[in-house]
C-alpha atoms as a PDB file:
ATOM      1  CA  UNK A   1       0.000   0.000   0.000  1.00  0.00           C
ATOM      2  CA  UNK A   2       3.022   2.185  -0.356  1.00  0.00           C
ATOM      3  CA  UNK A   3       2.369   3.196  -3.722  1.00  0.00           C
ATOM      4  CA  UNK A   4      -0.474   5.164  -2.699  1.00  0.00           C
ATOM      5  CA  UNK A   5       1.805   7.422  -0.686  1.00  0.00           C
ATOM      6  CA  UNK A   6       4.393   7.818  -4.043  1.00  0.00           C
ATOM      7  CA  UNK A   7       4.369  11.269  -5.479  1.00  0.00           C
ATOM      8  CA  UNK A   8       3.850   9.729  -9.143  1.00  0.00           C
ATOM      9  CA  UNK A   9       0.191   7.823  -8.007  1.00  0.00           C
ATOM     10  CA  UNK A  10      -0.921  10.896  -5.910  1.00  0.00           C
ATOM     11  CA  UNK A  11      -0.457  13.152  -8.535  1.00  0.00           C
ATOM     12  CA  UNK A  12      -2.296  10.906 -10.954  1.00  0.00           C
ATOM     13  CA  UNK A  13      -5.489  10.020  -8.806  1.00  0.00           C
ATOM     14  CA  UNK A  14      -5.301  14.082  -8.292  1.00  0.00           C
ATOM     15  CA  UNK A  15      -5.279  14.748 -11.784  1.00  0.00           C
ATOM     16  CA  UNK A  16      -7.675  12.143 -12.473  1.00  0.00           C
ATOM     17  CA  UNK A  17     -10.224  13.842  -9.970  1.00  0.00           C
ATOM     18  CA  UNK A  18      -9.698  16.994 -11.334  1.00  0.00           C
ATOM     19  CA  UNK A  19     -10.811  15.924 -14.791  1.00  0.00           C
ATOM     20  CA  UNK A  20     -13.377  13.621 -13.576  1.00  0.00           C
ATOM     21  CA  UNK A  21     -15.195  16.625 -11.904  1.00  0.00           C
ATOM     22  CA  UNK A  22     -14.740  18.770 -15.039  1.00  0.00           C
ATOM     23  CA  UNK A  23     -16.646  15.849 -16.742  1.00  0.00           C
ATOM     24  CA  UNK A  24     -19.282  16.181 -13.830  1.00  0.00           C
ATOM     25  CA  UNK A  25     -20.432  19.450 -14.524  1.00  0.00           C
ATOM     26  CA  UNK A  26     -21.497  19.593 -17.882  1.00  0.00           C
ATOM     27  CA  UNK A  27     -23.000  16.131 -17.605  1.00  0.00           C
ATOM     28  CA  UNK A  28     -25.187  16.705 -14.800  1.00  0.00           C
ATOM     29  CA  UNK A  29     -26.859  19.505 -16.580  1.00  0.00           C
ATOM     30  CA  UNK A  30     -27.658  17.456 -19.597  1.00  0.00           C
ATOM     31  CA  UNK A  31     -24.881  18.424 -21.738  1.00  0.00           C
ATOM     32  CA  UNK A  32     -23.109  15.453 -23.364  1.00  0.00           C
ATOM     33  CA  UNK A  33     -19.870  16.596 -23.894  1.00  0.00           C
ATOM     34  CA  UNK A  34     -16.286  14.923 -24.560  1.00  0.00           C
ATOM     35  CA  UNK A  35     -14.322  17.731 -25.631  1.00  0.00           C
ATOM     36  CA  UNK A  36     -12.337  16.966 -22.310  1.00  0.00           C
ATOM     37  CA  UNK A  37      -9.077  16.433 -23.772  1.00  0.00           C
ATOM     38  CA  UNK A  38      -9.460  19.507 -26.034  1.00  0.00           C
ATOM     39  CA  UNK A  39     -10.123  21.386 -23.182  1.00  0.00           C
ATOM     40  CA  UNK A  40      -7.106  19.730 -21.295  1.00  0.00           C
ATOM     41  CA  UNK A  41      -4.842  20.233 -23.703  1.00  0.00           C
ATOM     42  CA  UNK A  42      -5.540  23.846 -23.976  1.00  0.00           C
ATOM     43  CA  UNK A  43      -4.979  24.640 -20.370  1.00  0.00           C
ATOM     44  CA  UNK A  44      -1.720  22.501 -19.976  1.00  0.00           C
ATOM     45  CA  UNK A  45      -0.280  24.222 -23.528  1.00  0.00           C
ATOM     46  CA  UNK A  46      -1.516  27.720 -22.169  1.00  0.00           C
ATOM     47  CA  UNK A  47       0.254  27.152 -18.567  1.00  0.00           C
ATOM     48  CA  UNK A  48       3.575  25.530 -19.719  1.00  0.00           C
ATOM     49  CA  UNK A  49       3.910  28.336 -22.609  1.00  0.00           C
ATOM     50  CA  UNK A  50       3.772  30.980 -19.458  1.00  0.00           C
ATOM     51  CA  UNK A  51       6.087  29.446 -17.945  1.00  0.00           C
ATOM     52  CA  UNK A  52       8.434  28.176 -20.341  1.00  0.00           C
ATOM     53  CA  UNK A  53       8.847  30.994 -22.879  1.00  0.00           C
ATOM     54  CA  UNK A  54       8.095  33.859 -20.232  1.00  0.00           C
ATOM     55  CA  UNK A  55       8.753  32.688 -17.337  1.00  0.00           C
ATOM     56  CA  UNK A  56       5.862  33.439 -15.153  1.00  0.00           C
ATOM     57  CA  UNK A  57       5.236  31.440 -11.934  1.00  0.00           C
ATOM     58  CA  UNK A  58       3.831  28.224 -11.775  1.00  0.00           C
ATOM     59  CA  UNK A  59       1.426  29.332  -9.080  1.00  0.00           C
ATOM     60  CA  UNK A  60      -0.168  32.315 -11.781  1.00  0.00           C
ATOM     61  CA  UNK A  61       0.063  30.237 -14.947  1.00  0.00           C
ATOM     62  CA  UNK A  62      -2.244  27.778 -13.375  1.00  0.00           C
ATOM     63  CA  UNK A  63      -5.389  29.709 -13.062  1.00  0.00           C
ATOM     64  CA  UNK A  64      -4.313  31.204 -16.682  1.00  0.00           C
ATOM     65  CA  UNK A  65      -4.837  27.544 -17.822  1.00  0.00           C
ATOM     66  CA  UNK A  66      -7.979  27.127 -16.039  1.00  0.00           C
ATOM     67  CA  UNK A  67      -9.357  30.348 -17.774  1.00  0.00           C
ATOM     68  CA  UNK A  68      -8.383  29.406 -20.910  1.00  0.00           C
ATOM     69  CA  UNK A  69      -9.564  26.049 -20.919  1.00  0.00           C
ATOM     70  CA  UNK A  70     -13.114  27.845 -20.058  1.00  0.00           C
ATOM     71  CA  UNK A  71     -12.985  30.149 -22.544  1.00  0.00           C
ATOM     72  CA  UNK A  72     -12.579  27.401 -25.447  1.00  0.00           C
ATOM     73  CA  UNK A  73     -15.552  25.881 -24.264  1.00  0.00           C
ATOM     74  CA  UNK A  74     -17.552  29.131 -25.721  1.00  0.00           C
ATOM     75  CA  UNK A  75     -17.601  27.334 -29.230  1.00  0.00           C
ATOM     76  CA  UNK A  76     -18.479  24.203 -27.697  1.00  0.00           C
ATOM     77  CA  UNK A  77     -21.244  26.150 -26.285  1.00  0.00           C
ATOM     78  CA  UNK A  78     -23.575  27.535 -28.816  1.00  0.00           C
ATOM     79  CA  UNK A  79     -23.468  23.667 -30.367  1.00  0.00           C
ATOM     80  CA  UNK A  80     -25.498  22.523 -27.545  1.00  0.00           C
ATOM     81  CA  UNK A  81     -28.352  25.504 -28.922  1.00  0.00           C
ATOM     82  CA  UNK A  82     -28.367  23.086 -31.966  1.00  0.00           C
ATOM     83  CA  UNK A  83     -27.950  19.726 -30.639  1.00  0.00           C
ATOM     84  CA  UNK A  84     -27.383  17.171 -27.755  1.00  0.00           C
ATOM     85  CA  UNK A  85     -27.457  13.999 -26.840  1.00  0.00           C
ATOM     86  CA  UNK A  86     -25.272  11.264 -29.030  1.00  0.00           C
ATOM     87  CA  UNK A  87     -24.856  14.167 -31.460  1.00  0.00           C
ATOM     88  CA  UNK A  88     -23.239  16.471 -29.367  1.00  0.00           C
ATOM     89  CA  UNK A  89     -20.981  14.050 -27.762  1.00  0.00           C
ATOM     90  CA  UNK A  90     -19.778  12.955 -31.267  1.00  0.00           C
ATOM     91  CA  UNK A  91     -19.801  16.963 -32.312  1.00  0.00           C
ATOM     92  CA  UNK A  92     -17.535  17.835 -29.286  1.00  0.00           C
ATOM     93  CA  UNK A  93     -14.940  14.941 -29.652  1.00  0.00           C
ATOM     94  CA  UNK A  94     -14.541  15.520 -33.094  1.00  0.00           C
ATOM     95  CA  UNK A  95     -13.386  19.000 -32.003  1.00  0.00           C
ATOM     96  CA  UNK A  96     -11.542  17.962 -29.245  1.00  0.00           C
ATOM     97  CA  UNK A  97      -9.206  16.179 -32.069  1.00  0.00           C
ATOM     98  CA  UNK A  98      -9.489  19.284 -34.365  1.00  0.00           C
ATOM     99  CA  UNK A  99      -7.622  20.857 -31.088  1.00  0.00           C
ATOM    100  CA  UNK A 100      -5.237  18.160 -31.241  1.00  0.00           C
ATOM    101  CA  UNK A 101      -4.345  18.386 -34.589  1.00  0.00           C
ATOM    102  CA  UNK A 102      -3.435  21.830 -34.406  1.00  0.00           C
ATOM    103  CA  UNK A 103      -0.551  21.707 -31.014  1.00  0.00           C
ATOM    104  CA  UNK A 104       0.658  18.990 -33.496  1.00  0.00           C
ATOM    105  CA  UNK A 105       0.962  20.903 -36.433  1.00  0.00           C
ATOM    106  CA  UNK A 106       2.049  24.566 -33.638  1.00  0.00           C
ATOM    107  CA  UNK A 107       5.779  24.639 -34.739  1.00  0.00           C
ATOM    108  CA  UNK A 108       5.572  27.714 -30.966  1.00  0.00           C
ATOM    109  CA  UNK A 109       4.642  24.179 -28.837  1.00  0.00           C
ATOM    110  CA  UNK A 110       6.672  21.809 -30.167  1.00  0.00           C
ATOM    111  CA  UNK A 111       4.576  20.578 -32.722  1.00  0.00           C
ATOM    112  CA  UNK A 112       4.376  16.345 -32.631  1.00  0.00           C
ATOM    113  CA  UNK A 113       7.946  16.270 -30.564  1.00  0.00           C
ATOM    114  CA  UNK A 114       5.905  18.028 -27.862  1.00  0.00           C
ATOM    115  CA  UNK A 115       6.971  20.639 -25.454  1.00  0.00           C
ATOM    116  CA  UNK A 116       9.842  19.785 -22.363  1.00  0.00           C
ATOM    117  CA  UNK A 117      11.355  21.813 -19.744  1.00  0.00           C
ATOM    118  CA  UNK A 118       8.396  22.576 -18.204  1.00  0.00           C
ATOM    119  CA  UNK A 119       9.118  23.619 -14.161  1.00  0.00           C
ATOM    120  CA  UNK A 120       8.444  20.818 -11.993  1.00  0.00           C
ATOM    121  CA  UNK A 121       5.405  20.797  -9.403  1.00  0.00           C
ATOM    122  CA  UNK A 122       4.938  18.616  -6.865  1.00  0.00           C
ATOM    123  CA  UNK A 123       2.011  15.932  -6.325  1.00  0.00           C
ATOM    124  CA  UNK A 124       0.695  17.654  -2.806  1.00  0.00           C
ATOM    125  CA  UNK A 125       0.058  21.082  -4.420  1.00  0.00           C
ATOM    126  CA  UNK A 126      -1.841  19.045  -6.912  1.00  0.00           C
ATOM    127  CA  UNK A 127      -3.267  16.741  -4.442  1.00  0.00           C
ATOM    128  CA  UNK A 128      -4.451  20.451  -2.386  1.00  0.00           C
ATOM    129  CA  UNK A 129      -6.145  21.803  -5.185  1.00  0.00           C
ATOM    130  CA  UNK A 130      -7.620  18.500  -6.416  1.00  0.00           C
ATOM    131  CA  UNK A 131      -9.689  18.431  -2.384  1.00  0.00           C
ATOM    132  CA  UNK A 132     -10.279  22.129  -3.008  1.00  0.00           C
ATOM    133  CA  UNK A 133     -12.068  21.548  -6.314  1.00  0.00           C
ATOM    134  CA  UNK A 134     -14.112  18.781  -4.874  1.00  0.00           C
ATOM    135  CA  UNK A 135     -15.214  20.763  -2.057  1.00  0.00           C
ATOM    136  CA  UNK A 136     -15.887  23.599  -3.811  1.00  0.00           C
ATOM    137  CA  UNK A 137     -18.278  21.470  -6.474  1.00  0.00           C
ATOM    138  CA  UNK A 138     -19.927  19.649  -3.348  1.00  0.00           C
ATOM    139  CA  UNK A 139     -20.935  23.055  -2.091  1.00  0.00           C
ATOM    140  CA  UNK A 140     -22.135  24.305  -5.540  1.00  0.00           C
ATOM    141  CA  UNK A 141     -23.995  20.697  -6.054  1.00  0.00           C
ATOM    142  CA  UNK A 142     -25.883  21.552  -2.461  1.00  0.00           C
ATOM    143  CA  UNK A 143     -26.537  24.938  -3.433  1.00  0.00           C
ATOM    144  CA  UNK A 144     -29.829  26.360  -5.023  1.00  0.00           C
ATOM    145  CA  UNK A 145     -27.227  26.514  -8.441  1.00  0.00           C
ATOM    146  CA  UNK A 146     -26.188  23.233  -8.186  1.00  0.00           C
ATOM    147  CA  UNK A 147     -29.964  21.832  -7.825  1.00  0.00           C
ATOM    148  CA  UNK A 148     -31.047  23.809 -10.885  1.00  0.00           C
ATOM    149  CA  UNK A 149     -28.107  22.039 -13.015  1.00  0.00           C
ATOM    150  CA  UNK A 150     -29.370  19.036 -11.597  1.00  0.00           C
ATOM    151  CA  UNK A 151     -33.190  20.321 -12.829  1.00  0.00           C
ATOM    152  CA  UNK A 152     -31.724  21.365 -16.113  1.00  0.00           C
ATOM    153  CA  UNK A 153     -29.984  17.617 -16.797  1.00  0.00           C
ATOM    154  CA  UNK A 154     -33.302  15.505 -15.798  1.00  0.00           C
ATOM    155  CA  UNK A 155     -35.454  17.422 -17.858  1.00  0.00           C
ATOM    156  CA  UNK A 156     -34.916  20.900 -19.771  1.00  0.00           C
ATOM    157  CA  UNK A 157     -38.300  21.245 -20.827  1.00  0.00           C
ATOM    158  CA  UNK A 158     -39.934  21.471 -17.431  1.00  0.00           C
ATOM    159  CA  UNK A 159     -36.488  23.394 -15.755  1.00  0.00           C
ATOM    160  CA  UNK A 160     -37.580  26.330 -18.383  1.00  0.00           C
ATOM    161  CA  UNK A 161     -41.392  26.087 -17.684  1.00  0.00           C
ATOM    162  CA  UNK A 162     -40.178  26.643 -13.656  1.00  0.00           C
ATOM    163  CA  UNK A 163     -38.452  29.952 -15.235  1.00  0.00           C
ATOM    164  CA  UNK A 164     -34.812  28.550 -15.193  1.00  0.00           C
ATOM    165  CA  UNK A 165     -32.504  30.041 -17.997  1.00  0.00           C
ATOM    166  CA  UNK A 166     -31.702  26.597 -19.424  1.00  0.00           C
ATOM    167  CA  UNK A 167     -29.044  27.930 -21.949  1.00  0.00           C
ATOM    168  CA  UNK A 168     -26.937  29.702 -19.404  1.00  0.00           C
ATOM    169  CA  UNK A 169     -27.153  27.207 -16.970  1.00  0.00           C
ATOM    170  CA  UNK A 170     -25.567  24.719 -19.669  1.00  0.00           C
ATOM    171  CA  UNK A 171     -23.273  27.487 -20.657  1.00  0.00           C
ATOM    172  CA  UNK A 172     -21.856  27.875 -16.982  1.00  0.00           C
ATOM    173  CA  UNK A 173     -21.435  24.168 -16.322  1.00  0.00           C
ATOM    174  CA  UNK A 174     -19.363  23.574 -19.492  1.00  0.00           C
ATOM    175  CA  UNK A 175     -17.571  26.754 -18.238  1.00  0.00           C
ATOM    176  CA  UNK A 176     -16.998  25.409 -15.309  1.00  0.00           C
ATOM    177  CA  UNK A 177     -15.629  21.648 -16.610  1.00  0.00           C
ATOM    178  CA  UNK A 178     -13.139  23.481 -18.837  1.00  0.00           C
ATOM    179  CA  UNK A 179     -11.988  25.517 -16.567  1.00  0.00           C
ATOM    180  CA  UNK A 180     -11.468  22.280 -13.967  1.00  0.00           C
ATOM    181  CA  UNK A 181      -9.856  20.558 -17.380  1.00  0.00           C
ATOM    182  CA  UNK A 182      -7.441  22.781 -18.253  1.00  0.00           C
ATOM    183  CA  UNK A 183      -6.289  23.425 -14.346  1.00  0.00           C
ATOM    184  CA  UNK A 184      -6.130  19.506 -14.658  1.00  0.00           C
ATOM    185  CA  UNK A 185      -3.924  20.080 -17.573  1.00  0.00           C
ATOM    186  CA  UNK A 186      -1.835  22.654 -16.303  1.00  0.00           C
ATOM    187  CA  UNK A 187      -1.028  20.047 -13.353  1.00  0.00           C
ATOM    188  CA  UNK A 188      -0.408  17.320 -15.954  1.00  0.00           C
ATOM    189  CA  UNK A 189       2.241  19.235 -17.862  1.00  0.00           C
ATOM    190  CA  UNK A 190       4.482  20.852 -14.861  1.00  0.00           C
ATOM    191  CA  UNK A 191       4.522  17.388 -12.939  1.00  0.00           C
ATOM    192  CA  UNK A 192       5.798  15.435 -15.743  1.00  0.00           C
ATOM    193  CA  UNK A 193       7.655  18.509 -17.021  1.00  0.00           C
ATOM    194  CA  UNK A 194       6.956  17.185 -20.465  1.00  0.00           C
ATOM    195  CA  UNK A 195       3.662  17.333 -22.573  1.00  0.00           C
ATOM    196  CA  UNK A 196       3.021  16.228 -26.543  1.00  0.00           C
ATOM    197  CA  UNK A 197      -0.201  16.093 -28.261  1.00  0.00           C
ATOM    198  CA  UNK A 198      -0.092  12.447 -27.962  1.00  0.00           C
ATOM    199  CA  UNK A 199      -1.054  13.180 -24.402  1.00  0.00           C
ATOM    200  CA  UNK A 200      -4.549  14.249 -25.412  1.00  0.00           C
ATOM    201  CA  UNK A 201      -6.189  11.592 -27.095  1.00  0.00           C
ATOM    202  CA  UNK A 202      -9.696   9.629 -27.289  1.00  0.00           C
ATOM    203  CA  UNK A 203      -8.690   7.269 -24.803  1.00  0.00           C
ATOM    204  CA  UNK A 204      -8.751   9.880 -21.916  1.00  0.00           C
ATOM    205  CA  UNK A 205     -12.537  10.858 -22.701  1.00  0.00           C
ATOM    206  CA  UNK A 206     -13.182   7.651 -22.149  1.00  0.00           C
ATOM    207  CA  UNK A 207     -10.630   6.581 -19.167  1.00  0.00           C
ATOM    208  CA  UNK A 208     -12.935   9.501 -16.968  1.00  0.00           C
ATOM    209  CA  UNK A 209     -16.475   8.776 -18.501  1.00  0.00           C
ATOM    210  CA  UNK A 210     -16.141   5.474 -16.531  1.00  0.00           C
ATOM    211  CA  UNK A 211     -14.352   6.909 -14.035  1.00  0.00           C
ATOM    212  CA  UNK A 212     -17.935   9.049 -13.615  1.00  0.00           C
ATOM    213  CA  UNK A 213     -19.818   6.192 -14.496  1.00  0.00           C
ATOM    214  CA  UNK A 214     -18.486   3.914 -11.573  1.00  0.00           C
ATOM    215  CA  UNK A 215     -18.561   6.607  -8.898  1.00  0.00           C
ATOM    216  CA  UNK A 216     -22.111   8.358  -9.876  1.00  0.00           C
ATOM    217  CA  UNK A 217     -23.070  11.658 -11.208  1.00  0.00           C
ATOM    218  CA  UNK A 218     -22.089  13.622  -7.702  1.00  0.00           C
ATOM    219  CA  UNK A 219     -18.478  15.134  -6.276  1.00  0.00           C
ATOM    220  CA  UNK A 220     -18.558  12.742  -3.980  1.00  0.00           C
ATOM    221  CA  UNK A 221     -19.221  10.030  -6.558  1.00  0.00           C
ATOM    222  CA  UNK A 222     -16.872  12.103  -9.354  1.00  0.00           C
ATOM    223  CA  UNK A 223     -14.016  12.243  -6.434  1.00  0.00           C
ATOM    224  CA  UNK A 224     -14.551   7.689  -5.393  1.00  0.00           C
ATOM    225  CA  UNK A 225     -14.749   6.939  -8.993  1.00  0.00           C
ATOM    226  CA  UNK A 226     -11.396   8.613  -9.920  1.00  0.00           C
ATOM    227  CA  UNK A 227      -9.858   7.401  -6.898  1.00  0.00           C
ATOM    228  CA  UNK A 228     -10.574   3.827  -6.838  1.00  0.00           C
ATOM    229  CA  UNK A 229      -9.835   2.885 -10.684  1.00  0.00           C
ATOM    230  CA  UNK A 230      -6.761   5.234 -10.586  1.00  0.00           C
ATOM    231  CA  UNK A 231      -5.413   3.365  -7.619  1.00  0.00           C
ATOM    232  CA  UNK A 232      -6.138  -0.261  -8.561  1.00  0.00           C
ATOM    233  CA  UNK A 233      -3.828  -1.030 -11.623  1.00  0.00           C
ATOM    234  CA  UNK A 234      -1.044   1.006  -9.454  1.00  0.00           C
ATOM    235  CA  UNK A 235      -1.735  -1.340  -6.552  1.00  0.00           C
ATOM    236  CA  UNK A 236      -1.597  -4.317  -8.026  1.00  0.00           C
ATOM    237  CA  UNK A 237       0.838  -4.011 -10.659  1.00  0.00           C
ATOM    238  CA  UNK A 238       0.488  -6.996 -12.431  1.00  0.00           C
ATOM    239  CA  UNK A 239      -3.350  -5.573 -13.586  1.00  0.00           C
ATOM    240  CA  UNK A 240      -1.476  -2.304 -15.019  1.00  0.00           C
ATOM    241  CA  UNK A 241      -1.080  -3.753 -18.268  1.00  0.00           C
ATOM    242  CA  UNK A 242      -5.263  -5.264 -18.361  1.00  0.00           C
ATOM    243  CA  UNK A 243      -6.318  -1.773 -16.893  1.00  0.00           C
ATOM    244  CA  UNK A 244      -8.351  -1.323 -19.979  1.00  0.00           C
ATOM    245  CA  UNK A 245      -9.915  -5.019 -19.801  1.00  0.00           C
ATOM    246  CA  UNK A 246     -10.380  -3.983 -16.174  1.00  0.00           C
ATOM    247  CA  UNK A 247     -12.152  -0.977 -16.769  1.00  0.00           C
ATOM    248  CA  UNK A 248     -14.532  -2.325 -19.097  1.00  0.00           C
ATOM    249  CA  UNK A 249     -15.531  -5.488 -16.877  1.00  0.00           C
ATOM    250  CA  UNK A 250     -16.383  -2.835 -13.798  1.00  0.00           C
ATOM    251  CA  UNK A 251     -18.429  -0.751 -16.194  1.00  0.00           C
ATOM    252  CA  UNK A 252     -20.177  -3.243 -17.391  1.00  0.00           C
ATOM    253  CA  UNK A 253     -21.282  -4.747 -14.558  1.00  0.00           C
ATOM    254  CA  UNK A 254     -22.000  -1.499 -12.645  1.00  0.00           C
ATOM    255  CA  UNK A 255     -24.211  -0.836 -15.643  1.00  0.00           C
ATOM    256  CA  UNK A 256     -26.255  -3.439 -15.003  1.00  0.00           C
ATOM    257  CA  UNK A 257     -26.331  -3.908 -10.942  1.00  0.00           C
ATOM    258  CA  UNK A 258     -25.765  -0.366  -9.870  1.00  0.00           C
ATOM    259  CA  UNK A 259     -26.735   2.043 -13.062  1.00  0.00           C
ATOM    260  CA  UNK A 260     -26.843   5.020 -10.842  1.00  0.00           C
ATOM    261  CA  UNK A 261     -23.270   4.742  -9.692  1.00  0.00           C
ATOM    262  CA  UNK A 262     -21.481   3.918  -6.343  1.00  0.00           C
ATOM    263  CA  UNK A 263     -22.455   7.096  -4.758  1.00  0.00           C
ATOM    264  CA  UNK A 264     -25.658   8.894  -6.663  1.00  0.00           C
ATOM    265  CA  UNK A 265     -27.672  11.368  -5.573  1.00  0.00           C
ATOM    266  CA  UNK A 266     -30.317  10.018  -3.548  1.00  0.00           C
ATOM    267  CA  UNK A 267     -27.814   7.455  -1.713  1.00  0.00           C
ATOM    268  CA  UNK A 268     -26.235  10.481  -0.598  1.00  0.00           C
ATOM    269  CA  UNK A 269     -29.036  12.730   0.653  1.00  0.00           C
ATOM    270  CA  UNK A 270     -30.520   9.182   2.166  1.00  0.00           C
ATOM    271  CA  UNK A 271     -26.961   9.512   4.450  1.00  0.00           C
ATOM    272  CA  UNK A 272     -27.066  12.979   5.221  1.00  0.00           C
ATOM    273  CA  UNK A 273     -30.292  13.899   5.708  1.00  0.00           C
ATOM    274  CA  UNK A 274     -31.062  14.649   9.376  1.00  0.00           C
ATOM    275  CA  UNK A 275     -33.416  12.056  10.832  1.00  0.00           C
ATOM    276  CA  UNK A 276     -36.130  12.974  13.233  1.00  0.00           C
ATOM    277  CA  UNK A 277     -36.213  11.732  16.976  1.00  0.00           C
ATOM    278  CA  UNK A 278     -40.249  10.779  16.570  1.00  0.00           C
ATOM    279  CA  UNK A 279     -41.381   9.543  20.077  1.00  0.00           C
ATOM    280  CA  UNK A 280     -43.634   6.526  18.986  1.00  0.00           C
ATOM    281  CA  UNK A 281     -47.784   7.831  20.566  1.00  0.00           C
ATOM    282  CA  UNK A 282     -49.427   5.503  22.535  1.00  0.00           C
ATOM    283  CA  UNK A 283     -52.760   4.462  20.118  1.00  0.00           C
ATOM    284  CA  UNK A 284     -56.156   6.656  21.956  1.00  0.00           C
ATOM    285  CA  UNK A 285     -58.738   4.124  22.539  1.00  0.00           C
ATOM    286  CA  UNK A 286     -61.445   4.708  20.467  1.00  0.00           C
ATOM    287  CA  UNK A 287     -64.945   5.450  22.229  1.00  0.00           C
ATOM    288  CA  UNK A 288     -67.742   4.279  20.817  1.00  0.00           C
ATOM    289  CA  UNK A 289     -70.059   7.121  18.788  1.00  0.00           C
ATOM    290  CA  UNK A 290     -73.562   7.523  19.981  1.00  0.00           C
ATOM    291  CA  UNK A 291     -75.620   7.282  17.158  1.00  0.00           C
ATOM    292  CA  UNK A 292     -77.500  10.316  16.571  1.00  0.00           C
ATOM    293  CA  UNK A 293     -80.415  11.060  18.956  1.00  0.00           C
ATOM    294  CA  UNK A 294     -79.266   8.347  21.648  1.00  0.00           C
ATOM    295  CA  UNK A 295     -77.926  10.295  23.753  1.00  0.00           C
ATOM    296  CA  UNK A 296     -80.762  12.696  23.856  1.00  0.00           C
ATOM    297  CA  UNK A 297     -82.870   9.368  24.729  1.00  0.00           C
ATOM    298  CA  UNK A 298     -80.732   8.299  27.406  1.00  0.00           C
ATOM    299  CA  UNK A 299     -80.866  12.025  29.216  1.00  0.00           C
END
């Protein structure tokens, strides 16, 4: 169980949480989207080209990552005014390669040789900000914002009838995932002090949409999901290899005995909502009812 405490597997189950929870947001208000690695990629070019080429601090290129991963999402945006569902998670990946294709073709970034000499970050700064983001999104989840999303994703149609701005809440959570996605990527790039677009690919869409699937569609969920199939192929080393086999045997049979995830929604609020001390009432005995006029025959 030493392995857990390595810098390498911290920083990964970090990083890991971080983009699960970016995946959380836009998911839980209905918006299918797996531009995740676009939006990664953008963050962790936009941080290590701060640093690298004008040497800015780690601790300020970082948000500048964050902010520019949520500012690509703006395209991604104004697709989900035209579709959803299957559509726009095929739309959005398709674009999250486009983004791909161009750092690999960006002669400024290293093109396909990638970028190096990125300054170095350790795994508990990322590990700090990874429990920051998911208590931040557990307080937005419980708040009156986080329970419209929540409105929005079950059912748009009757979220607008209540008089909730359907678009912007959709905007905001996609916001909010790319700006978790490229702080993710940002991380990504100054541990390993070397990124290259090959670092961006399909697989990681799909590496955190079961990550999200196993855990359930809440931080808490987001946070155990990440956590658990992060840490198992590192624990027992000789699964690292059938991770992916792995993966898809857990997803598969979550799908079928616990669709709603390890942690969803109303598991949660079953736990934490505050029960009652009810002192059980002794049962009043039950007097017979005169029927009308007896009484008055009796007197």
């Amino acid at each position: 169980m030493d392995v857990l405490l390595s810098e390498p597997v911290q920083a990964l189950i970090s990083i890991n949480v971080l983009l699960t929870l970016s995946l959380l947001f836009p998911f839980a208000a209905g918006v299918w989207s797996l531009g995740l690695p676009g939006f990664m990629a953008v963050g962790a070019y936009t941080a290590s080209w701060l640093t690298v080429s004008h040497g800015w601090p780690v601790a300020a290129a970082l948000p500048m990552g964050a902010l520019a991963g949520a500012l690509v999402t703006l395209p991604f945006a104004l697709l989900t005014l035209r579709i959803r569902g299957i559509y726009l998670a095929i739309a959005t990946l398709a674009a999250a390669e486009l983004i791909q294709l161009f750092f690999s073709h960006y002669e400024a970034t290293g093109g396909v040789m990638g970028l190096a000499g990125i300054p170095y970050l350790g795994a508990v700064p990322i590990l700090a900000l990874a429990v920051a983001a998911a208590l931040v999104s557990g307080l937005l989840f419980a708040s009156r914002f986080g329970k419209a999303l929540v409105a929005v994703g079950s059912d748009p149609t009757v979220a607008a009838c209540h008089g909730l701005n359907v678009p912007a809440l959709q905007f905001t959570a996609l916001a909010l995932g790319g700006a978790l996605a490229g702080l993710a990527g940002g991380c990504f790039a100054h541990f390993y002090s070397f990124i290259s677009p090959a670092n961006f690919g399909f697989l990681r869409s799909t590496d955190v949409l079961m990550f999200l699937i196993v855990g359930g569609l809440t931080p808490a969920g987001a946070v155990l999901g990440a956590a658990v199939l992060s840490a198992i192929p590192q624990v027992v080393t000789s699964l690292e290899k059938w991770a992916p086999a792995l993966y898809g045997v857990i997803v598969m049979l979550m799908t079928i005995y616990m669709p709603q995830g390890l942690l969803p929604r109303h598991r949660l609020g079953r736990w934490f909502k505050p029960r009652r001390n009810v002192t059980p009432r002794r049962a009043a005995k039950r007097l017979p009812v005169p029927v009308t006029g007896q009484g008055a025959d009796d007197a």
